[in-house]
Protein backbone atom coordinates (compact mmCIF):
# COMPACT_ATOMS: atom_id res chain seq x y z
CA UNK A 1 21.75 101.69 -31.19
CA UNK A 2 25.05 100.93 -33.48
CA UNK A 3 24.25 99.51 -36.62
CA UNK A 4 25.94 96.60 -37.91
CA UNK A 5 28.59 97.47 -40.41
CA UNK A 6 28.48 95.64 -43.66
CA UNK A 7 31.36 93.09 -42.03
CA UNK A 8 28.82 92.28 -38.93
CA UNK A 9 27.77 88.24 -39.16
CA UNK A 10 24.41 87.57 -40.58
CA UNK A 11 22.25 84.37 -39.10
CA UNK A 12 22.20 81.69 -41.12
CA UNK A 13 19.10 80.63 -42.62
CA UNK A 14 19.55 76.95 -42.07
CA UNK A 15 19.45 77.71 -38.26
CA UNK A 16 15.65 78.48 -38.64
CA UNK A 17 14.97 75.83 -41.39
CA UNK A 18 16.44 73.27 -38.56
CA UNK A 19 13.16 73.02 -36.26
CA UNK A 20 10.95 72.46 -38.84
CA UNK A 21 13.16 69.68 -40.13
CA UNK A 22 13.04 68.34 -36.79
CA UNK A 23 8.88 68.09 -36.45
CA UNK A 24 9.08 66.77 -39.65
CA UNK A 25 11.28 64.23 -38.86
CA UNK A 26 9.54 63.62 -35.60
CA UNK A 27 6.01 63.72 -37.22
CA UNK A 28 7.01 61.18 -39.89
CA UNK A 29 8.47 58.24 -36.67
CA UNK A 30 4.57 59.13 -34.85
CA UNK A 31 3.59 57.82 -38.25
CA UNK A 32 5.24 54.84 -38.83
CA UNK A 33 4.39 54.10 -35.19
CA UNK A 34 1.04 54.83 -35.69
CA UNK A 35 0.60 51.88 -38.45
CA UNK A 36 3.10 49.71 -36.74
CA UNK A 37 0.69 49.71 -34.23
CA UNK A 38 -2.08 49.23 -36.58
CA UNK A 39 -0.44 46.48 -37.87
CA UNK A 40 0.14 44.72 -35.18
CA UNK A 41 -3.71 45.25 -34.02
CA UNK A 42 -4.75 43.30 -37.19
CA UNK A 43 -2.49 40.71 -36.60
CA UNK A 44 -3.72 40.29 -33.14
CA UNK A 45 -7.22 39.85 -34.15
CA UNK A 46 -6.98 37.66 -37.08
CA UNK A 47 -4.85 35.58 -34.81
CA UNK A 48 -7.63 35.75 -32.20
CA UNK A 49 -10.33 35.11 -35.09
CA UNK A 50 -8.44 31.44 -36.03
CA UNK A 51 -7.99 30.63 -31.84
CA UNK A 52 -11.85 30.83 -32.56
CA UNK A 53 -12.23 29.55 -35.34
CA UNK A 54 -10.34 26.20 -34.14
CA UNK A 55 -12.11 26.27 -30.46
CA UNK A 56 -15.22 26.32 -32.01
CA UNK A 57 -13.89 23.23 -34.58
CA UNK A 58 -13.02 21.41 -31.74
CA UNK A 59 -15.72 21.72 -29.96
CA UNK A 60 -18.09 20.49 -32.94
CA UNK A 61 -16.04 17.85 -33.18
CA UNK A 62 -16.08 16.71 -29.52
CA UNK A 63 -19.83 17.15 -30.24
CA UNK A 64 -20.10 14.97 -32.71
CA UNK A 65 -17.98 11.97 -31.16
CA UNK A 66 -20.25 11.99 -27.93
CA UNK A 67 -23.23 11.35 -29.73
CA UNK A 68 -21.66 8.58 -32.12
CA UNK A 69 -20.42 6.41 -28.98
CA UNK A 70 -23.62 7.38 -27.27
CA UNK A 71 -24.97 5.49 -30.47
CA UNK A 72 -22.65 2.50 -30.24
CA UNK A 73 -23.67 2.49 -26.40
CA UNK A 74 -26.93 1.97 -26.99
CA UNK A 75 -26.21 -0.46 -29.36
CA UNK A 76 -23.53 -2.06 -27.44
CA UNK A 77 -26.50 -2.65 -24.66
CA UNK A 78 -24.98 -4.13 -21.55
CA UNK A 79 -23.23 -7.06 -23.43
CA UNK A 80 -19.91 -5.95 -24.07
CA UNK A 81 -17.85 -8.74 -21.46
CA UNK A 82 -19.54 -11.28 -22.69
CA UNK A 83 -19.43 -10.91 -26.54
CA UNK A 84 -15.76 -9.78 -25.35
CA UNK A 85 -15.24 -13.68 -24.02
CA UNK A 86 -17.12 -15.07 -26.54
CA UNK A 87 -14.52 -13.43 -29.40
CA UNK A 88 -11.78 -14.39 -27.28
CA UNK A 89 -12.62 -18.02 -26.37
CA UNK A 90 -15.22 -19.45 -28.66
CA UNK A 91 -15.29 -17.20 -31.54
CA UNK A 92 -17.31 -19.55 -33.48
CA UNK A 93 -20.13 -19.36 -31.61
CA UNK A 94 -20.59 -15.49 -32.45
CA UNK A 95 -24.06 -14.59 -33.66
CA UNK A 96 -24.29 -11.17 -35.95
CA UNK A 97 -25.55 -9.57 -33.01
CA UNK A 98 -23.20 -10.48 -30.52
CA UNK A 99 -20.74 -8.88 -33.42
CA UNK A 100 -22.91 -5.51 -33.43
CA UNK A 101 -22.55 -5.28 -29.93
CA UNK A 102 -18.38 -6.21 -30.25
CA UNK A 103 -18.42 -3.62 -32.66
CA UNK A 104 -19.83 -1.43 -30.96
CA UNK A 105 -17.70 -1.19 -27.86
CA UNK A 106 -14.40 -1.13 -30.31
CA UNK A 107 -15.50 1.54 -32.07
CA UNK A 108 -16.61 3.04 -28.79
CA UNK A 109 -13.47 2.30 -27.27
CA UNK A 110 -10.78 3.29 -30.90
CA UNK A 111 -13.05 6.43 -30.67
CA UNK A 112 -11.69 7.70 -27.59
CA UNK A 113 -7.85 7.23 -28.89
CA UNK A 114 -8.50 8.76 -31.89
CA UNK A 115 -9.50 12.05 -30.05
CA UNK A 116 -5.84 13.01 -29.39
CA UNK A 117 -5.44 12.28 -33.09
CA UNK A 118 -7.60 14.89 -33.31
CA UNK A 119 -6.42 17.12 -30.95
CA UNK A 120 -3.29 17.01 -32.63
CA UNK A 121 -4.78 17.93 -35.88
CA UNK A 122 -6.24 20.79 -33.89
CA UNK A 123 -2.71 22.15 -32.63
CA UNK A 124 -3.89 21.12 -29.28
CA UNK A 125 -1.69 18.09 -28.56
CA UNK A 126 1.45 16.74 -30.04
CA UNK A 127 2.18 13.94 -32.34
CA UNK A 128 3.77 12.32 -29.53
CA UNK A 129 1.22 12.66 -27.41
CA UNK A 130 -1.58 10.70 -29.91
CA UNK A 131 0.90 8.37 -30.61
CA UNK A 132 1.57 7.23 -26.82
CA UNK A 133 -1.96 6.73 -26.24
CA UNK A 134 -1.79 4.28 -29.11
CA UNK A 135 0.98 2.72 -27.31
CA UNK A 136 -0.47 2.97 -24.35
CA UNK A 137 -4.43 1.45 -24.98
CA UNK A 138 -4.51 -0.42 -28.02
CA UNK A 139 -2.95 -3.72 -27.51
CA UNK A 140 -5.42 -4.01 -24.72
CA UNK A 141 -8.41 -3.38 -27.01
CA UNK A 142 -6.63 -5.26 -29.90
CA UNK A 143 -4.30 -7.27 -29.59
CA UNK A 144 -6.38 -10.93 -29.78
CA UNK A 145 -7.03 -12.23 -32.91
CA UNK A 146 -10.39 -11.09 -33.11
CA UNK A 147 -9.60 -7.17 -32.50
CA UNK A 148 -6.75 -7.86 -35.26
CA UNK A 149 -8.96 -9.12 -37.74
CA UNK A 150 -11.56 -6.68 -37.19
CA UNK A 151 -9.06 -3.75 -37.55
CA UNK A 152 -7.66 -5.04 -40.62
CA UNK A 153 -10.98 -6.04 -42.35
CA UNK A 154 -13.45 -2.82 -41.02
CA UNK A 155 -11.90 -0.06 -38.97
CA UNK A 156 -8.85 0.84 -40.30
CA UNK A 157 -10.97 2.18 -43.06
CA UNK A 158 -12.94 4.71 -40.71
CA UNK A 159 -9.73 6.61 -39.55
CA UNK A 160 -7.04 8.83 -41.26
CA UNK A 161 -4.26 6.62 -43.40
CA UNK A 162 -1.51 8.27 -40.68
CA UNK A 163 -4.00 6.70 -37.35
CA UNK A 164 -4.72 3.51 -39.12
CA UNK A 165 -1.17 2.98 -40.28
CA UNK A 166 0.47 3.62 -36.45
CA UNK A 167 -2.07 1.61 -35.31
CA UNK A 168 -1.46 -1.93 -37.84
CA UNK A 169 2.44 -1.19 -37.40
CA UNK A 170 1.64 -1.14 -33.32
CA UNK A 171 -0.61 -4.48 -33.57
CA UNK A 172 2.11 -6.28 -35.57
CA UNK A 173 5.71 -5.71 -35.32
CA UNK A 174 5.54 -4.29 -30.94
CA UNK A 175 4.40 -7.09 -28.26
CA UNK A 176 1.39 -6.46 -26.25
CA UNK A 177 -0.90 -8.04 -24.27
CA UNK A 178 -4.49 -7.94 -24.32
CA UNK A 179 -7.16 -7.74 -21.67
CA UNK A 180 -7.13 -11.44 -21.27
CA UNK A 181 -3.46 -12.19 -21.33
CA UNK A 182 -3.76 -9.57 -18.40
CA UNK A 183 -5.85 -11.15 -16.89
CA UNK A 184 -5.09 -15.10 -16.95
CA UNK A 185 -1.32 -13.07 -15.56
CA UNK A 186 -3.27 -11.47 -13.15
CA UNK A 187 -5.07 -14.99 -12.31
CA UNK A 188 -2.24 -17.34 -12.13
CA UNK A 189 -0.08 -14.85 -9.67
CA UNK A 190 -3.60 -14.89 -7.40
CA UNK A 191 -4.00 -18.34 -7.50
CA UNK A 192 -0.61 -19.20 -6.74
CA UNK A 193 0.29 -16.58 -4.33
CA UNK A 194 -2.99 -18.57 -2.20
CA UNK A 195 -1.75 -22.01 -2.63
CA UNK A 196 0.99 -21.12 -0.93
CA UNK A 197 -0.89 -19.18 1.78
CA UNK A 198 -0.92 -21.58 5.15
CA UNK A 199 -4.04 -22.63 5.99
């Protein structure tokens, strides 16, 4: 074999330094990956732990509300339409009981519109959505003189300043009609329509 002469090119060392550079390189990304990935696992759980969390709030809630207006129905007894008329028409022949058993089925019945409330406070629902079921229910419930008056003097104070508020601004600045208007409506347009039916 011909030696090299002392002119002859020697490697260069970087050429050999290059690969291990490389792994390096390539070793530290798998890394960063690695607790990227990490990471993104702990995110994933605590995220999963407050989903939980709030299913089981809700829950404990919903709990909780079907035994209270299993409470008011017992109290409420199988009264409620005629302590209704009796607010409505003669409310000065209301005993205290007949206004346990009123109160009762209002609570019963402001109950079950509050729940979106809640489900809103849950994430669950929107504001929107609690607010059109105000829009939706409570004239009916409210919207006599009676159901105002017992709003403004006893239930407001059972519900979040935000619910109570909608609700008064709903009872007194937007027209509604409550279940009787409804119904005497309801009552003339049937009574009518058969007067006029031929015999």
């Amino acid at each position: 074999h011909r030696r090299a002469g002392p002119g002859a090119r020697q490697p260069a060392a970087g050429n050999a330094v290059a690969p291990i550079r490389n792994a390096d390189r390539l070793q530290s990304w798998i890394t960063t990956g690695a607790n990227i990935g990490v990471l993104i696992g702990l995110i994933l759980v605590i995220l999963q732990m407050n989903q939980s969390t709030q299913f089981a709030r809700t829950a404990y809630k919903s709990e909780g509300n079907v035994v209270s207006n299993q409470i008011w129905a017992n109290l409420m007894s199988d009264r409620a339409t005629d302590v209704i008329e009796k607010s409505i028409e003669c409310p000065t022949e209301m005993t205290y009981s007949d206004f346990m058993a009123l109160d009762a089925f209002l609570f019963t019945s402001m109950n079950m519109i509050f729940r979106d409330y809640q489900l809103m406070q849950e994430g669950l629902y929107s504001e929107s959505d609690w607010k059109r079921t105000v829009d939706t229910y409570v004239h009916w419930y409210l919207a006599n003189p009676f159901g105002k008056a017992w709003w403004d003097e006893e239930a407001k104070n059972f519900f979040p300043v935000e619910f109570s508020a909608y609700v008064a601004k709903q009872l007194n600045e937007v027209a509604g009609k409550d279940s009787q208007t409804l119904w005497l409506a309801i009552r003339a347009r049937v009574t009518s329509a058969e007067a006029i039916i031929p015999k």
